[in-house]
PDB file of N, CA and C in Angstrom:
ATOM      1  N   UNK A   1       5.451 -19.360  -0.859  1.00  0.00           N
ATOM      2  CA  UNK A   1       5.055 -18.261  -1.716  1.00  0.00           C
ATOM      3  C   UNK A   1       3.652 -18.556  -2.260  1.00  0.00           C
ATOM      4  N   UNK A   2       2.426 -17.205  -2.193  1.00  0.00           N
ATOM      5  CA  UNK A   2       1.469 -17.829  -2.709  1.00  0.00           C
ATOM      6  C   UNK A   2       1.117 -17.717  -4.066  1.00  0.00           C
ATOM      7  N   UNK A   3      -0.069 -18.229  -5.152  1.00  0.00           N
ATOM      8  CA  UNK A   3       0.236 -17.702  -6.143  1.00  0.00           C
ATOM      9  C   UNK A   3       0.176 -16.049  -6.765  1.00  0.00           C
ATOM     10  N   UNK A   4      -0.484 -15.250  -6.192  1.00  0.00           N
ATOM     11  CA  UNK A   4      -0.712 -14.110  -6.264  1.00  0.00           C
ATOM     12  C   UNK A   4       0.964 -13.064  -6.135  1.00  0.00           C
ATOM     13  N   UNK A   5       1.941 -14.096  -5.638  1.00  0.00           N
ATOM     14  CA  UNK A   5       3.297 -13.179  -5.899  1.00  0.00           C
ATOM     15  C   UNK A   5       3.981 -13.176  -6.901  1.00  0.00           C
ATOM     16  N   UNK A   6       3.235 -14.188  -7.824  1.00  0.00           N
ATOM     17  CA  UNK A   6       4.173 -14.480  -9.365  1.00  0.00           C
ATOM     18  C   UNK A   6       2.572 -13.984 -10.025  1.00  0.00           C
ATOM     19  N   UNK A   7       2.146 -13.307  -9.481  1.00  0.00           N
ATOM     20  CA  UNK A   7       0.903 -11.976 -10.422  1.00  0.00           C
ATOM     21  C   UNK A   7       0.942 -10.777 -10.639  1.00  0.00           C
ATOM     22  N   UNK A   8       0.465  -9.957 -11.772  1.00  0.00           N
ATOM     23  CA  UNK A   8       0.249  -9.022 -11.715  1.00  0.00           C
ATOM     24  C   UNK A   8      -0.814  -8.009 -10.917  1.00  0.00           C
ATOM     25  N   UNK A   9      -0.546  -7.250 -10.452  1.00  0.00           N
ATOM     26  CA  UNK A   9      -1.822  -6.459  -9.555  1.00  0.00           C
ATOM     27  C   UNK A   9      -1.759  -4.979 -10.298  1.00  0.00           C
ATOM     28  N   UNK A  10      -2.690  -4.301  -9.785  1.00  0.00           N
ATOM     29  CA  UNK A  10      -2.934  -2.665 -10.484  1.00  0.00           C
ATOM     30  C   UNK A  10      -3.177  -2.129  -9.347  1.00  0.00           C
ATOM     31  N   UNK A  11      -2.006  -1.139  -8.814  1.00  0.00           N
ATOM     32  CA  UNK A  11      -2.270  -0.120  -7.560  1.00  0.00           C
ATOM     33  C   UNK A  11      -3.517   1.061  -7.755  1.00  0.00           C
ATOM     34  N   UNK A  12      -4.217   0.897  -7.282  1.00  0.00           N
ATOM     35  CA  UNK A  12      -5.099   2.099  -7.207  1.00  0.00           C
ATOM     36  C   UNK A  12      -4.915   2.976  -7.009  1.00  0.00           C
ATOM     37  N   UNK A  13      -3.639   3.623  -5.663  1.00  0.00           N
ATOM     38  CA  UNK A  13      -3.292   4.816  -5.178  1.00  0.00           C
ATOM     39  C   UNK A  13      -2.242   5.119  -6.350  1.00  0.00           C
ATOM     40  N   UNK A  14      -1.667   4.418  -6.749  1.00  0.00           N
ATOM     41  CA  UNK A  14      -0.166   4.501  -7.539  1.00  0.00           C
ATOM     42  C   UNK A  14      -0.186   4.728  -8.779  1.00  0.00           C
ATOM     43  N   UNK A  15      -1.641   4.226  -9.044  1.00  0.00           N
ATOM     44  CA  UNK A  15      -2.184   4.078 -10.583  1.00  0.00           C
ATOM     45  C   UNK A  15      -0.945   3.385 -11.483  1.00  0.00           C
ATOM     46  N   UNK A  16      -0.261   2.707 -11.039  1.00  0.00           N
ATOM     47  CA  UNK A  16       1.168   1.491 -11.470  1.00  0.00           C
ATOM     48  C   UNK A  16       0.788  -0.172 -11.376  1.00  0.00           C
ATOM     49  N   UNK A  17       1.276  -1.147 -12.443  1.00  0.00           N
ATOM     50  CA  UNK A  17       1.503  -2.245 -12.360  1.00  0.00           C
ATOM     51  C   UNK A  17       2.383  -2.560 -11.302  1.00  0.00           C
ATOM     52  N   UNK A  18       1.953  -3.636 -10.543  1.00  0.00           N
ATOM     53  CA  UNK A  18       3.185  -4.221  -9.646  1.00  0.00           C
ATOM     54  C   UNK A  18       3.344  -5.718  -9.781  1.00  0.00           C
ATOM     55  N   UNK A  19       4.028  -6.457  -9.593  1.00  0.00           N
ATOM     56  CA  UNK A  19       4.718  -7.314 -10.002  1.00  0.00           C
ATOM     57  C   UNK A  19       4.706  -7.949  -8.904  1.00  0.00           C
ATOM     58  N   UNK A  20       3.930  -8.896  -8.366  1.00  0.00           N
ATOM     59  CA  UNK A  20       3.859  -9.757  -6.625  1.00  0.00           C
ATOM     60  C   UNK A  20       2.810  -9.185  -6.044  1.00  0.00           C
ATOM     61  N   UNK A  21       2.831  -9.327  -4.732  1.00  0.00           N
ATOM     62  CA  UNK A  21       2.290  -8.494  -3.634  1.00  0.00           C
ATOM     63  C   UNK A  21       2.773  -7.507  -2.940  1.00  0.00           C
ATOM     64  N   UNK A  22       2.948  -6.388  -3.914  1.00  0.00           N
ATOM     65  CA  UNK A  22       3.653  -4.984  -3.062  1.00  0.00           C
ATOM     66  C   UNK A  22       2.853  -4.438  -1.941  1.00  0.00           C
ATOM     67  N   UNK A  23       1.985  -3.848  -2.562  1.00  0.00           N
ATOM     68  CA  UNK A  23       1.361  -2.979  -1.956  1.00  0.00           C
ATOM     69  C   UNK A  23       0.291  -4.088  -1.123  1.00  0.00           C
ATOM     70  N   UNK A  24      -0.199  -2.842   0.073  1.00  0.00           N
ATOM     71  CA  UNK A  24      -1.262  -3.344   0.670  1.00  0.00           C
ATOM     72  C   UNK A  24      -2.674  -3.696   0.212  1.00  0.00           C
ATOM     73  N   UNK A  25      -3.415  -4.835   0.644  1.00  0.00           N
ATOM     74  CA  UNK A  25      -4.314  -5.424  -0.075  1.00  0.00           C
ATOM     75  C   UNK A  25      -5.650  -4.272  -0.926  1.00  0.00           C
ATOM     76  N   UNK A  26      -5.736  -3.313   0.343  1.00  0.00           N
ATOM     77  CA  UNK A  26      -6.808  -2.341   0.122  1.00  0.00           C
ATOM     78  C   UNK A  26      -6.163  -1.290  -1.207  1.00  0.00           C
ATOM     79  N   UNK A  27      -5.301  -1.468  -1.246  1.00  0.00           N
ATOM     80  CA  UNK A  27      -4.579  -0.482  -3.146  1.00  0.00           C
ATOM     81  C   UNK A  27      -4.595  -1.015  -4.066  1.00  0.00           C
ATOM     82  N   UNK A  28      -4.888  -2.421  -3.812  1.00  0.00           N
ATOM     83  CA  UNK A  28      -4.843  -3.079  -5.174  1.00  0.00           C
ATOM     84  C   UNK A  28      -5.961  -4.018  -5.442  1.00  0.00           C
ATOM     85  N   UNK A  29      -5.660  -4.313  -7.001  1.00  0.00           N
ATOM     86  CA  UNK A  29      -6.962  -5.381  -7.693  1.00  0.00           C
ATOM     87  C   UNK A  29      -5.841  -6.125  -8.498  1.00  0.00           C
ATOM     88  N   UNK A  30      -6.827  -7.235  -8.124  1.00  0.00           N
ATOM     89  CA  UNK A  30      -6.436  -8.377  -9.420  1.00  0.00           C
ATOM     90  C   UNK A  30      -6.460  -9.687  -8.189  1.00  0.00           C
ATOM     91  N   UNK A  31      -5.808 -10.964  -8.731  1.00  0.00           N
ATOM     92  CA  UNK A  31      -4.000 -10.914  -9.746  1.00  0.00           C
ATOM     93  C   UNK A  31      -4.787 -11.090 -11.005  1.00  0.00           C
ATOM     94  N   UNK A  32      -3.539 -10.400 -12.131  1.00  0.00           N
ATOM     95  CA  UNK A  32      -3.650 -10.968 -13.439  1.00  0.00           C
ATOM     96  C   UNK A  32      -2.418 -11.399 -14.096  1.00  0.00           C
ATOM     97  N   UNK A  33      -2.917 -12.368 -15.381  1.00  0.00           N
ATOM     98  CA  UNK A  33      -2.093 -13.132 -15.675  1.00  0.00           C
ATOM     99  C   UNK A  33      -0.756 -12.232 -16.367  1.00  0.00           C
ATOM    100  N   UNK A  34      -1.129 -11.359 -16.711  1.00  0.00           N
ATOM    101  CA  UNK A  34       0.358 -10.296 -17.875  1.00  0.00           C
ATOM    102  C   UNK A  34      -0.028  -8.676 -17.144  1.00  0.00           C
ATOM    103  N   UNK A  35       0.990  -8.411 -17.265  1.00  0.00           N
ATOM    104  CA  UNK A  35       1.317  -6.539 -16.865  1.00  0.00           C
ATOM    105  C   UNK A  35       0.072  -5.939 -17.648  1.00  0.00           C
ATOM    106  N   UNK A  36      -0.198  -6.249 -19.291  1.00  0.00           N
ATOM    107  CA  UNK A  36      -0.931  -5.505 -20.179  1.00  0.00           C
ATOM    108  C   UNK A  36      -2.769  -5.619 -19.678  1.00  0.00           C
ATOM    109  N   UNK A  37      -3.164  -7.211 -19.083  1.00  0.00           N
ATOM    110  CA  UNK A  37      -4.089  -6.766 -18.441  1.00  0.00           C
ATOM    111  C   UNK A  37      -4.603  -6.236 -17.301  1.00  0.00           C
ATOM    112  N   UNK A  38      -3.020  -6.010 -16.446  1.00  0.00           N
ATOM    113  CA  UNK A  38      -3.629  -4.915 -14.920  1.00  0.00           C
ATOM    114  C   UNK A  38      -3.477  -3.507 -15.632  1.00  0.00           C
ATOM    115  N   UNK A  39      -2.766  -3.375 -16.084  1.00  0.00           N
ATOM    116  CA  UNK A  39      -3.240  -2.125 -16.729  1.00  0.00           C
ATOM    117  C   UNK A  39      -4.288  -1.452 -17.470  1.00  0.00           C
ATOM    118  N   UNK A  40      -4.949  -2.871 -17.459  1.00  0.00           N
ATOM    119  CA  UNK A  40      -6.466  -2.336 -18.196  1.00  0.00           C
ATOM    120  C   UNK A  40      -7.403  -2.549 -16.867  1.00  0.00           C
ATOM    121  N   UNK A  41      -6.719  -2.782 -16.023  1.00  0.00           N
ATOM    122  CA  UNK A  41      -7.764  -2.978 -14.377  1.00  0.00           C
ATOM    123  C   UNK A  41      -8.724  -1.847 -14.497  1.00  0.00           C
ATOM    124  N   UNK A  42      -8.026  -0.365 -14.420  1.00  0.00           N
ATOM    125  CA  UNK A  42      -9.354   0.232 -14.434  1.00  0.00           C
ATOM    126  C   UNK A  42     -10.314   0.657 -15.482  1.00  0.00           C
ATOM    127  N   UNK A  43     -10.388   0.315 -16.653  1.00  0.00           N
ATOM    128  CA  UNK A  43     -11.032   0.299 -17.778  1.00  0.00           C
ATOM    129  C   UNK A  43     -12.190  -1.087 -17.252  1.00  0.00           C
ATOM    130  N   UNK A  44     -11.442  -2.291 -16.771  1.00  0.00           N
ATOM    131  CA  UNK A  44     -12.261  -3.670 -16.699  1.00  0.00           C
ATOM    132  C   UNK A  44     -13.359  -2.731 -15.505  1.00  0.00           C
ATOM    133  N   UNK A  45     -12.981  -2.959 -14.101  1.00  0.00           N
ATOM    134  CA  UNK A  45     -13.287  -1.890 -13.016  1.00  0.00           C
ATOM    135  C   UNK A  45     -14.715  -1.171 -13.509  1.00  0.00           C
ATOM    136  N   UNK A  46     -14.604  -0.118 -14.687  1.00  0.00           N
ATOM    137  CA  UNK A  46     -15.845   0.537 -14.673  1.00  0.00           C
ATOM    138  C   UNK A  46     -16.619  -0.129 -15.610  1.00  0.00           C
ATOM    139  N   UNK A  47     -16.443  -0.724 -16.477  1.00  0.00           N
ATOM    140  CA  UNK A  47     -17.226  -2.120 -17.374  1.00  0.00           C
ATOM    141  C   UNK A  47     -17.834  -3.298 -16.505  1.00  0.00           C
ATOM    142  N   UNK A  48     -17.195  -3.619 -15.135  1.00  0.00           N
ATOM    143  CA  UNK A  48     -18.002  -4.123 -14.781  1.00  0.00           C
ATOM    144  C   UNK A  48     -19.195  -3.605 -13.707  1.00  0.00           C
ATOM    145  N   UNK A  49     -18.916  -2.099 -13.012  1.00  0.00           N
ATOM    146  CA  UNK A  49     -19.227  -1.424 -12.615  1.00  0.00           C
ATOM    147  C   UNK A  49     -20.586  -1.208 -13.194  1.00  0.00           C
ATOM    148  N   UNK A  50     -20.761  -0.694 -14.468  1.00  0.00           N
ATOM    149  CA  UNK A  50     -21.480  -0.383 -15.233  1.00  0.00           C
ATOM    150  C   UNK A  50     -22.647  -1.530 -15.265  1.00  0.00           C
ATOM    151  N   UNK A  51     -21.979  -2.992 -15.962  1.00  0.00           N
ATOM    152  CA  UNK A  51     -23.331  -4.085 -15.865  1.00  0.00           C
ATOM    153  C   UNK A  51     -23.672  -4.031 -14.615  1.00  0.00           C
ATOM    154  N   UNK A  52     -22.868  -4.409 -13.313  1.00  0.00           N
ATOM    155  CA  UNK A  52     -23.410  -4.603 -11.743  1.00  0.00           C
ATOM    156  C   UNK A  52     -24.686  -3.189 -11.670  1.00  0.00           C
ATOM    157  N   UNK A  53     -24.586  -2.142 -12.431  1.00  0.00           N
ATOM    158  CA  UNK A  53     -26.072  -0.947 -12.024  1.00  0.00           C
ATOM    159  C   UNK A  53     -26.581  -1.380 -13.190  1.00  0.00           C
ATOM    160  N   UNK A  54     -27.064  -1.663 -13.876  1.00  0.00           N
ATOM    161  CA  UNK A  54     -27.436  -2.010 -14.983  1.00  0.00           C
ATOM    162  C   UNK A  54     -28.446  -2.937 -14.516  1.00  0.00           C
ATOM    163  N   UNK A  55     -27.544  -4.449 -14.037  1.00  0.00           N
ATOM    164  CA  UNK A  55     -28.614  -5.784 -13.438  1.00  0.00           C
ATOM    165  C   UNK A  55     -29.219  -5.031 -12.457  1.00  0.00           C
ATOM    166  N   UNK A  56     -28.477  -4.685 -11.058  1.00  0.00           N
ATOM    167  CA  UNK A  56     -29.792  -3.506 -10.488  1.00  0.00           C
ATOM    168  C   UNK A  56     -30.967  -3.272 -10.420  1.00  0.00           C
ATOM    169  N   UNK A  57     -30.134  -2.350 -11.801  1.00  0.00           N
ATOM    170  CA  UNK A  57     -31.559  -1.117 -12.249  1.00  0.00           C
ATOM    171  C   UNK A  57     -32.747  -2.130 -12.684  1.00  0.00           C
ATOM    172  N   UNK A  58     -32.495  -3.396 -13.429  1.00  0.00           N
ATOM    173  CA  UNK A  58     -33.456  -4.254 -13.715  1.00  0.00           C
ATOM    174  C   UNK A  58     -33.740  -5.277 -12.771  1.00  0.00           C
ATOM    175  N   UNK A  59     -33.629  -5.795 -11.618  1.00  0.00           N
ATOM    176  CA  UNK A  59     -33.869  -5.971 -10.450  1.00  0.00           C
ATOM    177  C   UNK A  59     -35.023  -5.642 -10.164  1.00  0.00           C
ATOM    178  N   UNK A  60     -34.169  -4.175  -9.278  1.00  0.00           N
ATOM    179  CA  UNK A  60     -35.283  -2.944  -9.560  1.00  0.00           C
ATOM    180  C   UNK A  60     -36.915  -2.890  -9.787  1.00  0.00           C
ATOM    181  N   UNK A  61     -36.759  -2.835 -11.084  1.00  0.00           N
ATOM    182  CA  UNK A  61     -38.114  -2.924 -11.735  1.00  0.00           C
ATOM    183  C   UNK A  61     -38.721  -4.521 -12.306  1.00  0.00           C
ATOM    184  N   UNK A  62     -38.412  -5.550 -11.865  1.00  0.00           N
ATOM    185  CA  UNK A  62     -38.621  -6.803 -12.286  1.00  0.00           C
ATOM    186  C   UNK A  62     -40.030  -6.997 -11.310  1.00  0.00           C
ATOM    187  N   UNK A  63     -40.933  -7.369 -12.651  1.00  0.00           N
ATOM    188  CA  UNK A  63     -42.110  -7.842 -11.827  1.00  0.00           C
ATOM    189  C   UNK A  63     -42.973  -6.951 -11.990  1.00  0.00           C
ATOM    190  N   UNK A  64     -42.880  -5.463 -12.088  1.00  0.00           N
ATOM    191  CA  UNK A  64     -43.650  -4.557 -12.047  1.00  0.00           C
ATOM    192  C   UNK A  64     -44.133  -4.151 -13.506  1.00  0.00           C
ATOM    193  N   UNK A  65     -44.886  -3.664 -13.426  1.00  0.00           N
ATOM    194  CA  UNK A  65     -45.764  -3.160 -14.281  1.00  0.00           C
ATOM    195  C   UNK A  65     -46.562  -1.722 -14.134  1.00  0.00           C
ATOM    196  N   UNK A  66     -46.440  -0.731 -15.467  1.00  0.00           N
ATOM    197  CA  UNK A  66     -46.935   0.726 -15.390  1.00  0.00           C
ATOM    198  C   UNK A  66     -48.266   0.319 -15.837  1.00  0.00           C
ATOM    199  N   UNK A  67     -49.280   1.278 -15.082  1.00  0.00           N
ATOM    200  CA  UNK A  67     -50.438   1.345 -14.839  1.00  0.00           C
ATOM    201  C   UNK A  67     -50.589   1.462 -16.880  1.00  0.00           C
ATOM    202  N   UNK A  68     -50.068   2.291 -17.245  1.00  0.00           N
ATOM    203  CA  UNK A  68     -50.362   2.309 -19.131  1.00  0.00           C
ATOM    204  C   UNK A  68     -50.288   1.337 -19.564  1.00  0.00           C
ATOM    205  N   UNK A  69     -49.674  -0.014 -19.519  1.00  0.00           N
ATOM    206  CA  UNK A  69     -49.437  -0.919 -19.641  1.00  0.00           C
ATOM    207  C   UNK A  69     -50.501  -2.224 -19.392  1.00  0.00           C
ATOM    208  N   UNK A  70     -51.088  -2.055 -18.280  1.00  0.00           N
ATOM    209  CA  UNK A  70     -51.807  -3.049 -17.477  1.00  0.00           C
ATOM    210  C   UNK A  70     -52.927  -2.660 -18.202  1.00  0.00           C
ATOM    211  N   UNK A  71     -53.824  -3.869 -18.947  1.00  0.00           N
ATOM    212  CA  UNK A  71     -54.961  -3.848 -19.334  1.00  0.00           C
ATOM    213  C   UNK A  71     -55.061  -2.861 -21.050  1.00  0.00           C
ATOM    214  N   UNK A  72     -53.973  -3.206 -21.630  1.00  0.00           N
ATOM    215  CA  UNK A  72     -54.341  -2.180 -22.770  1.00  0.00           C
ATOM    216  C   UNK A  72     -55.294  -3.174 -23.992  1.00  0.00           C
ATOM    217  N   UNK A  73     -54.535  -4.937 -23.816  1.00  0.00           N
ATOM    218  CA  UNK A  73     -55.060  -5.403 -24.088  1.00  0.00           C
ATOM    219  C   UNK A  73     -56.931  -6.150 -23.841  1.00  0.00           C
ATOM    220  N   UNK A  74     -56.985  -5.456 -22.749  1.00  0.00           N
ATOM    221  CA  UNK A  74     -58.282  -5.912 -22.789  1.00  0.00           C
ATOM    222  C   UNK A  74     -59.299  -5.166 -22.853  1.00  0.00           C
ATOM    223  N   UNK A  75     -60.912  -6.001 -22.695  1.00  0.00           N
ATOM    224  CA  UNK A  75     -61.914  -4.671 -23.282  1.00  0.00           C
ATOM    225  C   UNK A  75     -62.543  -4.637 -22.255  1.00  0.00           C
ATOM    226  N   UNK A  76     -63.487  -3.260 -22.404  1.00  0.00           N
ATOM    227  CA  UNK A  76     -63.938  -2.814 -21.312  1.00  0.00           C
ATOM    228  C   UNK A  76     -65.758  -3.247 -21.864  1.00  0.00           C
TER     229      UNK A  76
END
């Protein structure tokens, strides 16, 4: 038995706690340690969703610099 059958998982299609490895791998997330936090799977899900575009978005723009910006400090 592996440890993920004495875990909690959160069905995606089912939108239900399951208890082991029910469902097929692609319906579910986790393991977690108690029922109360797969049920917060999809609350966690878009919180981390959210930082992953976030780092991105600052990725993104790392390094760059707006032309308003460049040279305000200096004189002409």
């Amino acid at each position: 038995m592996s440890d993920g059958d004495e875990k909690y998982w959160f069905n995606l299609s089912t939108r239900e706690v399951e208890f082991g490895m029910q469902s097929a791998a692609v319906d579910r997330v986790g393991p977690f340690d108690t029922a109360e936090e797969a049920a917060n799977a999809p609350e966690k899900l878009r919180e981390r969703s959210r930082a992953w575009a976030e780092d991105e978005a600052a990725e993104d723009t790392w390094g760059t610099t707006s032309l308003s910006d460049a040279g305000d400090d200096e004189e002409v």
